[in-house]
PDB file of N, CA and C in Angstrom:
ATOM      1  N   UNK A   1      17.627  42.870 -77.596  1.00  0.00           N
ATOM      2  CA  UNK A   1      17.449  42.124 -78.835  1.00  0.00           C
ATOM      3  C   UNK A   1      17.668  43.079 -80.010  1.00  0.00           C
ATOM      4  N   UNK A   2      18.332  42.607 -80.864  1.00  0.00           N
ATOM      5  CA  UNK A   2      18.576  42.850 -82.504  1.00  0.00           C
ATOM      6  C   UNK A   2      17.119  43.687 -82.951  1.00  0.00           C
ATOM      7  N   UNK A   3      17.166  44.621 -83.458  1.00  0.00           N
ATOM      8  CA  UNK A   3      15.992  45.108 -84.327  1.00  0.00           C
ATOM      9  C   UNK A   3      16.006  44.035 -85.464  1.00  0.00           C
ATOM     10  N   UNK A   4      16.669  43.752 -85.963  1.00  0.00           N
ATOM     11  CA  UNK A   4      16.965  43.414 -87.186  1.00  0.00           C
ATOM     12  C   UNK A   4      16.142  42.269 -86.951  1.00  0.00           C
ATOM     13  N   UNK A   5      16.007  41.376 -86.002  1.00  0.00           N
ATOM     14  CA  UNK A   5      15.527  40.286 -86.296  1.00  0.00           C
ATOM     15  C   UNK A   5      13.813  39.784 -86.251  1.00  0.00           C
ATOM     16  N   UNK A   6      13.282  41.468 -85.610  1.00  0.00           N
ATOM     17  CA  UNK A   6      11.808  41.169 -85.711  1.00  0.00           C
ATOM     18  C   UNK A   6      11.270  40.824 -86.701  1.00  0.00           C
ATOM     19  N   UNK A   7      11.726  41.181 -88.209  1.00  0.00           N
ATOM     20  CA  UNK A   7      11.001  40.433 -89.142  1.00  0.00           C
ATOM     21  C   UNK A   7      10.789  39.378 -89.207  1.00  0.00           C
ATOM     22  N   UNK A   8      12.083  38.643 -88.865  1.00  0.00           N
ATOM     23  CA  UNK A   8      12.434  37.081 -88.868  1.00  0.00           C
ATOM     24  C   UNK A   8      11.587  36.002 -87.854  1.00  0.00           C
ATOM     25  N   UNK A   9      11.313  36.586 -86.726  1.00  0.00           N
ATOM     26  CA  UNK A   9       9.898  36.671 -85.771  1.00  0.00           C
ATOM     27  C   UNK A   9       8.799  36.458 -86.295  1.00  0.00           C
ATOM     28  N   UNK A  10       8.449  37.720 -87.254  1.00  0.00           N
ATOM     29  CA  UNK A  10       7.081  38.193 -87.168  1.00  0.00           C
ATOM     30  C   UNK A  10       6.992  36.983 -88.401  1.00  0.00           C
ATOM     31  N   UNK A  11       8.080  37.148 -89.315  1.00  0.00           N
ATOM     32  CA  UNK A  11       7.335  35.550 -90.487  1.00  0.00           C
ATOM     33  C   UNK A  11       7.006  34.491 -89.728  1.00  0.00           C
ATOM     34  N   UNK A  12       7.878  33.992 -88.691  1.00  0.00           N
ATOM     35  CA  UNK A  12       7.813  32.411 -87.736  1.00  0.00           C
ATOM     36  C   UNK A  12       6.461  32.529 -87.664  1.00  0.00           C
ATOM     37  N   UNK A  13       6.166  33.559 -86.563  1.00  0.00           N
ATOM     38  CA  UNK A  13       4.691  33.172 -86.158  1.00  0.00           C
ATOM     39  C   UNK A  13       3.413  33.584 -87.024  1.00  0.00           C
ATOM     40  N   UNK A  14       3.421  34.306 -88.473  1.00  0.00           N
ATOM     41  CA  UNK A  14       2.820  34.067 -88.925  1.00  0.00           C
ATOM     42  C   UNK A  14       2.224  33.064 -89.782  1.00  0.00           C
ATOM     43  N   UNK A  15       3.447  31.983 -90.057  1.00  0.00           N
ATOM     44  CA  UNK A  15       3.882  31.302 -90.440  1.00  0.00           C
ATOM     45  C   UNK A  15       2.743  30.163 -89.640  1.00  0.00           C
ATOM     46  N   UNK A  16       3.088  29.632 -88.506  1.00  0.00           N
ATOM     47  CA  UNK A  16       2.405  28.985 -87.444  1.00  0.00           C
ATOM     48  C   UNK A  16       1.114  29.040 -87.674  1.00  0.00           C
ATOM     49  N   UNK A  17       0.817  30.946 -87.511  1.00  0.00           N
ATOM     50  CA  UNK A  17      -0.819  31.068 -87.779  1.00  0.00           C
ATOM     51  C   UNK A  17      -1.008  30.611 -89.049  1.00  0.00           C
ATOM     52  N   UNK A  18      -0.543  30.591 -90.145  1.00  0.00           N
ATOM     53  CA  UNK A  18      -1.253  29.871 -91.184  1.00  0.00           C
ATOM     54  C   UNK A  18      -1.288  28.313 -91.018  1.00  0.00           C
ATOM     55  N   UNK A  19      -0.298  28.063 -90.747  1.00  0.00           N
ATOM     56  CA  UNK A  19      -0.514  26.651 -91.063  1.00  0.00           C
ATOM     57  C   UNK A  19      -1.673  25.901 -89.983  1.00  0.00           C
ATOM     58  N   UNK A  20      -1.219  26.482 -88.689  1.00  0.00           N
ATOM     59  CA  UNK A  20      -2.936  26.214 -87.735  1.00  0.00           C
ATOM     60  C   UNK A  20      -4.425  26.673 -88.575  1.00  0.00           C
ATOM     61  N   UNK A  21      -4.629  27.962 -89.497  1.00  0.00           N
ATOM     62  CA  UNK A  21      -5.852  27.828 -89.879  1.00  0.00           C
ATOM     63  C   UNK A  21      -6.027  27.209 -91.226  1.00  0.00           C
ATOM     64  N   UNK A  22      -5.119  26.647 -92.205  1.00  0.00           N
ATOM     65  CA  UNK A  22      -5.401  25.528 -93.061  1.00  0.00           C
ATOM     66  C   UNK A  22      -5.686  24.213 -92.339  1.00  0.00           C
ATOM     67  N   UNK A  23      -5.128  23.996 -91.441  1.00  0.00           N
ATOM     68  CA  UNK A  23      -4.959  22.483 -90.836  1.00  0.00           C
ATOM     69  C   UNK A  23      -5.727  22.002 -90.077  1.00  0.00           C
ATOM     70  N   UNK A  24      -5.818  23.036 -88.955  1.00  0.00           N
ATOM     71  CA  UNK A  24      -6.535  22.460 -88.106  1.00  0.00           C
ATOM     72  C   UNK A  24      -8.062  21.971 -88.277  1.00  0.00           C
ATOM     73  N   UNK A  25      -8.807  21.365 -87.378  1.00  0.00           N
ATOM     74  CA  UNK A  25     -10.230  20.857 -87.614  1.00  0.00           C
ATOM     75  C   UNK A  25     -10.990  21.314 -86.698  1.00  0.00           C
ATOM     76  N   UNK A  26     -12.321  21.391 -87.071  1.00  0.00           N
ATOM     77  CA  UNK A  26     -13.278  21.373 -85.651  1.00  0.00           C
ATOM     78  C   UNK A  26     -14.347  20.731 -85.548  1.00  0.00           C
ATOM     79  N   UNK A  27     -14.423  19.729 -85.068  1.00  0.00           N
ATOM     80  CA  UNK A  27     -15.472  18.719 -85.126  1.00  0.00           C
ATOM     81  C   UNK A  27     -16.604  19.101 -84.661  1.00  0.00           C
ATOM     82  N   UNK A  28     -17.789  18.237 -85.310  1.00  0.00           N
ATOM     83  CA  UNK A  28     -19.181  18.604 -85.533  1.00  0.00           C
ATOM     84  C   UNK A  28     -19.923  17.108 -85.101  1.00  0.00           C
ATOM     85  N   UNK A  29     -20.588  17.074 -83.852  1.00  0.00           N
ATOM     86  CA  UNK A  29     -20.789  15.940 -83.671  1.00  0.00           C
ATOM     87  C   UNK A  29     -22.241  16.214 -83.604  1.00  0.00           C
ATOM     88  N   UNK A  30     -23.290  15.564 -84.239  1.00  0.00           N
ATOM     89  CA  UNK A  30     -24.645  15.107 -84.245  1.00  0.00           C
ATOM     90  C   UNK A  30     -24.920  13.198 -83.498  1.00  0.00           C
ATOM     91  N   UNK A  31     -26.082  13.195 -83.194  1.00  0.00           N
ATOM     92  CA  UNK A  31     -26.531  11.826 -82.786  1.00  0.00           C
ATOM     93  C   UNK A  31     -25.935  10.996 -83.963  1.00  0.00           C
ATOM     94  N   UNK A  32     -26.301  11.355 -85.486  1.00  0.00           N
ATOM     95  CA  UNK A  32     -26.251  10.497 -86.843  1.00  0.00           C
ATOM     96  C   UNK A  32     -24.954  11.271 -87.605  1.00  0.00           C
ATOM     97  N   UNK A  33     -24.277  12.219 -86.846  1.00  0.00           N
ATOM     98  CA  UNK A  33     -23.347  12.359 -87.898  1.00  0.00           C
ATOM     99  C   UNK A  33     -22.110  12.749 -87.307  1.00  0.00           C
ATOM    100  N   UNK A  34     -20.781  12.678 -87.587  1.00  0.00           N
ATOM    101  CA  UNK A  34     -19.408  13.120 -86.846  1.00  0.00           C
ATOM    102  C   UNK A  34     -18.670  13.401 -88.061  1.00  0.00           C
ATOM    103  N   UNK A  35     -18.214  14.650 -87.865  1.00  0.00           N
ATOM    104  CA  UNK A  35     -17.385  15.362 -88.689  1.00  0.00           C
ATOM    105  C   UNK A  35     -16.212  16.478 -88.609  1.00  0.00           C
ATOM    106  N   UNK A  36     -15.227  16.366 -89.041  1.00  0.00           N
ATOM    107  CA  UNK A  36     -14.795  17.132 -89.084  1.00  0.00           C
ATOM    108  C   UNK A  36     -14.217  18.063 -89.857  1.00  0.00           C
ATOM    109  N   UNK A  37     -14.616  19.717 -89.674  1.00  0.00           N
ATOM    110  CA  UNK A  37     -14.289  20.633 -91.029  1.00  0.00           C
ATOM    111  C   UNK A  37     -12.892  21.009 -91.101  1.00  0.00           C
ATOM    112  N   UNK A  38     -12.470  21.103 -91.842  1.00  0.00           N
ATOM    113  CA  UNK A  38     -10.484  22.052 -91.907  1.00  0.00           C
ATOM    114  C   UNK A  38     -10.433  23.190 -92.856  1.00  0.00           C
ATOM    115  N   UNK A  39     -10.613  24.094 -92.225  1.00  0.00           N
ATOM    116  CA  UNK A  39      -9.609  25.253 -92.936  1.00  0.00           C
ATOM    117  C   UNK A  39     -10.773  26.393 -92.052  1.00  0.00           C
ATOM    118  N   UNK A  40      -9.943  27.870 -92.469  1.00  0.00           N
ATOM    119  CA  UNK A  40     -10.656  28.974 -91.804  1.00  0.00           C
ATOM    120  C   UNK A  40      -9.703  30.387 -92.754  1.00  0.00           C
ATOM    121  N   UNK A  41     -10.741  30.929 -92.907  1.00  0.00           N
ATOM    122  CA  UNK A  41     -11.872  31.144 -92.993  1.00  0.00           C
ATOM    123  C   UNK A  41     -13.090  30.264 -93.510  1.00  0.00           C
ATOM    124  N   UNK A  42     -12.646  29.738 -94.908  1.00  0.00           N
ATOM    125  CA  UNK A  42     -13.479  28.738 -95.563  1.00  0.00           C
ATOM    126  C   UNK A  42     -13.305  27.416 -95.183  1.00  0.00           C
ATOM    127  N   UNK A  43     -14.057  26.767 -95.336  1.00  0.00           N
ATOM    128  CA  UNK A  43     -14.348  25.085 -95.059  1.00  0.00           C
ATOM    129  C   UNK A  43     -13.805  24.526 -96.668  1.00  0.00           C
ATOM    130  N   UNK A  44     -12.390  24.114 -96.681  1.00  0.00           N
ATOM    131  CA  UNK A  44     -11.808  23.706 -97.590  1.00  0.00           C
ATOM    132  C   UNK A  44     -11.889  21.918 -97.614  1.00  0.00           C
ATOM    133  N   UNK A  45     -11.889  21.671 -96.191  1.00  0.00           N
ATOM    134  CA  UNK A  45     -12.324  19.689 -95.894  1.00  0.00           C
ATOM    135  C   UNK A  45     -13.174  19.425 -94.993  1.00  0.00           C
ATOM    136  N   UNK A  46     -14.007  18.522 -95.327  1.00  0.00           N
ATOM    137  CA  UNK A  46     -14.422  18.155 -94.569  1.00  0.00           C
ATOM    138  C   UNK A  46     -14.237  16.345 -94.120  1.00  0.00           C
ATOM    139  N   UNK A  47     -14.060  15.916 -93.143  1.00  0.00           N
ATOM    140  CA  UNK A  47     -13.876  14.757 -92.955  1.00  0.00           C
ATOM    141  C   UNK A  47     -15.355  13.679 -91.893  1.00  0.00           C
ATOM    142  N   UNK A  48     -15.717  12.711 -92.694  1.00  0.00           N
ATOM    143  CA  UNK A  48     -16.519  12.335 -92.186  1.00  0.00           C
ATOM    144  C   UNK A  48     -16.791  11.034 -91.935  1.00  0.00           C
ATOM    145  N   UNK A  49     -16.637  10.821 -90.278  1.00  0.00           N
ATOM    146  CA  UNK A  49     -16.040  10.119 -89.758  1.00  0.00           C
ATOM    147  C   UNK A  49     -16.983   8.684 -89.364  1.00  0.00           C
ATOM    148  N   UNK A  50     -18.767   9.304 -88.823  1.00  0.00           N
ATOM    149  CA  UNK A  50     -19.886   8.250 -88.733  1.00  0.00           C
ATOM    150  C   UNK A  50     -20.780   8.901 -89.390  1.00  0.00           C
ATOM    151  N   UNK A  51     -21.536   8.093 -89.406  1.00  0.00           N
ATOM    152  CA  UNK A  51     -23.036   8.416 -90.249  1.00  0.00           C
ATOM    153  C   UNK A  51     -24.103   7.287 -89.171  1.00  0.00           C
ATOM    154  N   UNK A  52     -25.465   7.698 -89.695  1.00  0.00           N
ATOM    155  CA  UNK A  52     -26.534   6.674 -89.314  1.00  0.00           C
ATOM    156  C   UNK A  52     -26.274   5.672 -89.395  1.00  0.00           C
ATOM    157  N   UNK A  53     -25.648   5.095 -90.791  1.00  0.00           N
ATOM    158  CA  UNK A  53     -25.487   3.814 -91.294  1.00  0.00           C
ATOM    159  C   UNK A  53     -24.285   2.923 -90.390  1.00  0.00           C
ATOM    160  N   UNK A  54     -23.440   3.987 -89.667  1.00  0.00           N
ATOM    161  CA  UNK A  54     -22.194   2.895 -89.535  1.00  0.00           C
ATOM    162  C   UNK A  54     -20.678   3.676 -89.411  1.00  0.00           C
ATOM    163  N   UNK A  55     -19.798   3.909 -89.041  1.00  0.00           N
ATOM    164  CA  UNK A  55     -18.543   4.093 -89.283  1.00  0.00           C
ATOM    165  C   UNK A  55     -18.349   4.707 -90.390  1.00  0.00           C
ATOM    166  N   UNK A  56     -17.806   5.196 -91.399  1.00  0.00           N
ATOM    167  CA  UNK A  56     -17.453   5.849 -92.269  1.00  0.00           C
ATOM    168  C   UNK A  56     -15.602   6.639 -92.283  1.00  0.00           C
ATOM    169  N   UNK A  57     -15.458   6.708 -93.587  1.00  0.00           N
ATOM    170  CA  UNK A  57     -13.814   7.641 -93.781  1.00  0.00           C
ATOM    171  C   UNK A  57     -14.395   8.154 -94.745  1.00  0.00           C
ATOM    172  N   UNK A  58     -15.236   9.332 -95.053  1.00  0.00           N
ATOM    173  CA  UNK A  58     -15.420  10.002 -96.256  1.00  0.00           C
ATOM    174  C   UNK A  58     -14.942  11.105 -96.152  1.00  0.00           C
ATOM    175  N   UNK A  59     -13.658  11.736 -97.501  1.00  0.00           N
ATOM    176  CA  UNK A  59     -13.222  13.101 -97.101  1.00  0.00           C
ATOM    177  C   UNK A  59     -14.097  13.887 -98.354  1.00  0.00           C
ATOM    178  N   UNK A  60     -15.080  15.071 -98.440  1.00  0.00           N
ATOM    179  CA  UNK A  60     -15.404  15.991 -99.141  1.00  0.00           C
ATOM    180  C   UNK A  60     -14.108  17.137 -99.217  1.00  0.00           C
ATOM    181  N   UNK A  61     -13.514  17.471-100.669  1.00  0.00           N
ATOM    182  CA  UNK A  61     -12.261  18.400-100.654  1.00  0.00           C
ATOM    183  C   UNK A  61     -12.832  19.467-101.614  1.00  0.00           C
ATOM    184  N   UNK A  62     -12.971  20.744-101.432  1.00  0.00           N
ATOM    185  CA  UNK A  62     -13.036  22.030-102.242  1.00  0.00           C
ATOM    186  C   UNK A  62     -11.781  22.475-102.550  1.00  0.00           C
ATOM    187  N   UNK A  63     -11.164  21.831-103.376  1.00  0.00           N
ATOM    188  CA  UNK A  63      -9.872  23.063-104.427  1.00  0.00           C
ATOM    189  C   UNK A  63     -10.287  23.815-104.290  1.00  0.00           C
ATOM    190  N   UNK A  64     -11.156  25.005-104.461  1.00  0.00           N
ATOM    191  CA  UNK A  64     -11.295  26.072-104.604  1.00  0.00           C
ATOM    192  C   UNK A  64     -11.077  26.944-103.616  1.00  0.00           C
ATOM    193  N   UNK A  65     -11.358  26.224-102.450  1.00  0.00           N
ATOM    194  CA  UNK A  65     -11.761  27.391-101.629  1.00  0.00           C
ATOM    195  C   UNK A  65     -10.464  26.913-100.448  1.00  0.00           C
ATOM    196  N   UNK A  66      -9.449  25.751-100.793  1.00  0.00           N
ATOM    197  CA  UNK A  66      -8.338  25.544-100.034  1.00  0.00           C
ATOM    198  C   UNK A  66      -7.465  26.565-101.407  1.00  0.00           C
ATOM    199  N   UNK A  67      -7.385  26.977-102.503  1.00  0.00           N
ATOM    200  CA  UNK A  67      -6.468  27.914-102.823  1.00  0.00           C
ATOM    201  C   UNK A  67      -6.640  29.087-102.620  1.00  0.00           C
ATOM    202  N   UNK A  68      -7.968  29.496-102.649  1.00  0.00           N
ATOM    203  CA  UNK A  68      -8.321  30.915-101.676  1.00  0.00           C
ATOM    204  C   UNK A  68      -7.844  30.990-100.325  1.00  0.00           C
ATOM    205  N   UNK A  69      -8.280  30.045 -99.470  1.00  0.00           N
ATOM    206  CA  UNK A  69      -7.423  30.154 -98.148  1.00  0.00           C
ATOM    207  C   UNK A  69      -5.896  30.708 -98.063  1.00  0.00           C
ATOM    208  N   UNK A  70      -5.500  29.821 -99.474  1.00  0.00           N
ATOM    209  CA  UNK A  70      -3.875  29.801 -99.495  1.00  0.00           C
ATOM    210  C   UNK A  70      -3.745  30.871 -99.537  1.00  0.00           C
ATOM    211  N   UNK A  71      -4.240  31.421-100.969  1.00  0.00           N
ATOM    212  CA  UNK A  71      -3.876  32.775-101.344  1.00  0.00           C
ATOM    213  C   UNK A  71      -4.251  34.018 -99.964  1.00  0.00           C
ATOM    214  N   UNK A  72      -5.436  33.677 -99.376  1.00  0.00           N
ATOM    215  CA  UNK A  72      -5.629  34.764 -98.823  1.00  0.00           C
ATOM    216  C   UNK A  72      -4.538  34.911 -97.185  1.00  0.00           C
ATOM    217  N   UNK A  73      -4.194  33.493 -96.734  1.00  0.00           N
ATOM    218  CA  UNK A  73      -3.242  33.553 -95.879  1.00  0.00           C
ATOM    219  C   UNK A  73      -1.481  33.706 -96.318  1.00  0.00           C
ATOM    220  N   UNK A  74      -1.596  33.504 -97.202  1.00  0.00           N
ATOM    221  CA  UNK A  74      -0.043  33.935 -97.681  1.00  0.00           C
ATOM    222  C   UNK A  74      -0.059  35.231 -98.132  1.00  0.00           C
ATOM    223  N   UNK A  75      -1.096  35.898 -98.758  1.00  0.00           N
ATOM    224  CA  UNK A  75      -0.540  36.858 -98.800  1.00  0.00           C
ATOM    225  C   UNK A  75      -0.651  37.779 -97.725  1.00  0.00           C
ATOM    226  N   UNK A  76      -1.631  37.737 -96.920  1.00  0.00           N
ATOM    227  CA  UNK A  76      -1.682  38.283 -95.726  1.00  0.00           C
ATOM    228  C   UNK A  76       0.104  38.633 -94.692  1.00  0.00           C
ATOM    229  N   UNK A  77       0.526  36.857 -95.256  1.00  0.00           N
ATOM    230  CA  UNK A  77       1.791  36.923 -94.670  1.00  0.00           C
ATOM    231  C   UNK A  77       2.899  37.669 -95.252  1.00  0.00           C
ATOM    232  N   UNK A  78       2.693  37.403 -96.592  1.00  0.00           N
ATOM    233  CA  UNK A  78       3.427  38.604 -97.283  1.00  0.00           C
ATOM    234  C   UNK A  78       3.392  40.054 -96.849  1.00  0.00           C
ATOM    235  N   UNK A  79       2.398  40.628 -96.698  1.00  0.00           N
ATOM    236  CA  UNK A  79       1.832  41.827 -96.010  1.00  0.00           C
ATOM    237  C   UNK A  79       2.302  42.406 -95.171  1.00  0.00           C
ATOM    238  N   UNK A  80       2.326  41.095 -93.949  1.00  0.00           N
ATOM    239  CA  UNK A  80       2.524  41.472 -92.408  1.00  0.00           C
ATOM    240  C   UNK A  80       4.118  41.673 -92.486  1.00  0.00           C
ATOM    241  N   UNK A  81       5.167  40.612 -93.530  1.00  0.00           N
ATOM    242  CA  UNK A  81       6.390  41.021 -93.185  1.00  0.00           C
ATOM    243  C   UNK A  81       7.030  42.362 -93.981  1.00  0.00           C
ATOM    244  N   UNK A  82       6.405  42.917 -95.371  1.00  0.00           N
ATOM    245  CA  UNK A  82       6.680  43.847 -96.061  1.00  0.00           C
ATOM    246  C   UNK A  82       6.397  44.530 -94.997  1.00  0.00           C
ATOM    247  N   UNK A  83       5.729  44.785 -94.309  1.00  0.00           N
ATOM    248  CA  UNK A  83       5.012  46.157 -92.966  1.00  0.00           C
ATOM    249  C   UNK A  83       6.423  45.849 -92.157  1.00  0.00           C
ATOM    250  N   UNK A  84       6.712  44.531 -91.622  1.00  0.00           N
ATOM    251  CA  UNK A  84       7.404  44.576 -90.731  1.00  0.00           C
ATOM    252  C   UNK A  84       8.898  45.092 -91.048  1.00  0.00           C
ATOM    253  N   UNK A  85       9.375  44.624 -92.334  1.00  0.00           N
ATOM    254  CA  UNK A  85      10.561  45.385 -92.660  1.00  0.00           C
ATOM    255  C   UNK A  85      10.359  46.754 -93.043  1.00  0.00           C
ATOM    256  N   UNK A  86       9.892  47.128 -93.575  1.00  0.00           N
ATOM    257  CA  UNK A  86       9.834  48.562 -93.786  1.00  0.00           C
ATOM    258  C   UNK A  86       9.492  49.643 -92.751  1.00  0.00           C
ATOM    259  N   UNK A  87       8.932  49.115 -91.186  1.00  0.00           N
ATOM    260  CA  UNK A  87       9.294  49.829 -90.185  1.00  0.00           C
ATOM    261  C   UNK A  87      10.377  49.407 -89.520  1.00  0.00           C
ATOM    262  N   UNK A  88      10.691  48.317 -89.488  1.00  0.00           N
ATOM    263  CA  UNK A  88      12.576  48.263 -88.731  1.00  0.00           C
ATOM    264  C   UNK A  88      13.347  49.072 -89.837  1.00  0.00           C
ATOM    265  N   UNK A  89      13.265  49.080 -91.161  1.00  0.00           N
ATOM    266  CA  UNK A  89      14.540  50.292 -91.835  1.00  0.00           C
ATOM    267  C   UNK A  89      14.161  51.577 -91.602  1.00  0.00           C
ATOM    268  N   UNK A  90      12.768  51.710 -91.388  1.00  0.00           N
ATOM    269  CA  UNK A  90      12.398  53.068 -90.615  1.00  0.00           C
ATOM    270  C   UNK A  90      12.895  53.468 -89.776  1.00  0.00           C
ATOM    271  N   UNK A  91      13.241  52.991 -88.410  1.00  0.00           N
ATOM    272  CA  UNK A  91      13.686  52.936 -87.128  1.00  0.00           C
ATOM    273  C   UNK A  91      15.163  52.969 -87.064  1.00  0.00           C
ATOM    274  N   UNK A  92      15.603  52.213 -88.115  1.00  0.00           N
ATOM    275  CA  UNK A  92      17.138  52.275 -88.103  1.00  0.00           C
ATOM    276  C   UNK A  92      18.197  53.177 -88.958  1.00  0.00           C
ATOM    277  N   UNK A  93      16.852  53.633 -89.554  1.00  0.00           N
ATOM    278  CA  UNK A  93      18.228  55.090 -90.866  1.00  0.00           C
ATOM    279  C   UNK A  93      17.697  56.123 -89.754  1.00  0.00           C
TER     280      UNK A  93
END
């Protein structure tokens, strides 16, 4: 394989990993309550699905802490591929 193309790699799957820890959920099930949270590190949604009372669709949304996520997973990704190119031109001069 191409040196050249590990960067192009290493964005894909970081890529993946972000969008799995904005997106994904992990549900929280109580007798009186079902929920589910999205994002990681921070709890940017929460979705809530029953309650005591009955069925429910209530979404709780933190802007705040889904643009921190952003910021802190993009730039992370930024990070990982500046590292990654600058050791493949290492390797190759």
């Amino acid at each position: 394989m191409n040196k050249r193309y590990i960067p192009t790699i290493v964005l894909v799957v970081m890529s993946i990993i972000t969008i799995a820890a904005i997106t994904l959920g992990v549900p929280y099930n109580w007798p009186d309550n079902y929920h589910v949270r999205h994002g990681f590190p921070l709890v940017w949604g929460t979705h809530t699905l029953s309650t005591i009372a009955g069925p429910a669709d209530i979404w709780s949304v933190s802007v705040a802490a889904l643009v921190i996520d952003l910021i802190l997973w993009l730039g992370l990704m930024g990070i990982v591929q500046i590292i990654s190119q600058r050791m493949i031109q290492h390797t190759l001069d």
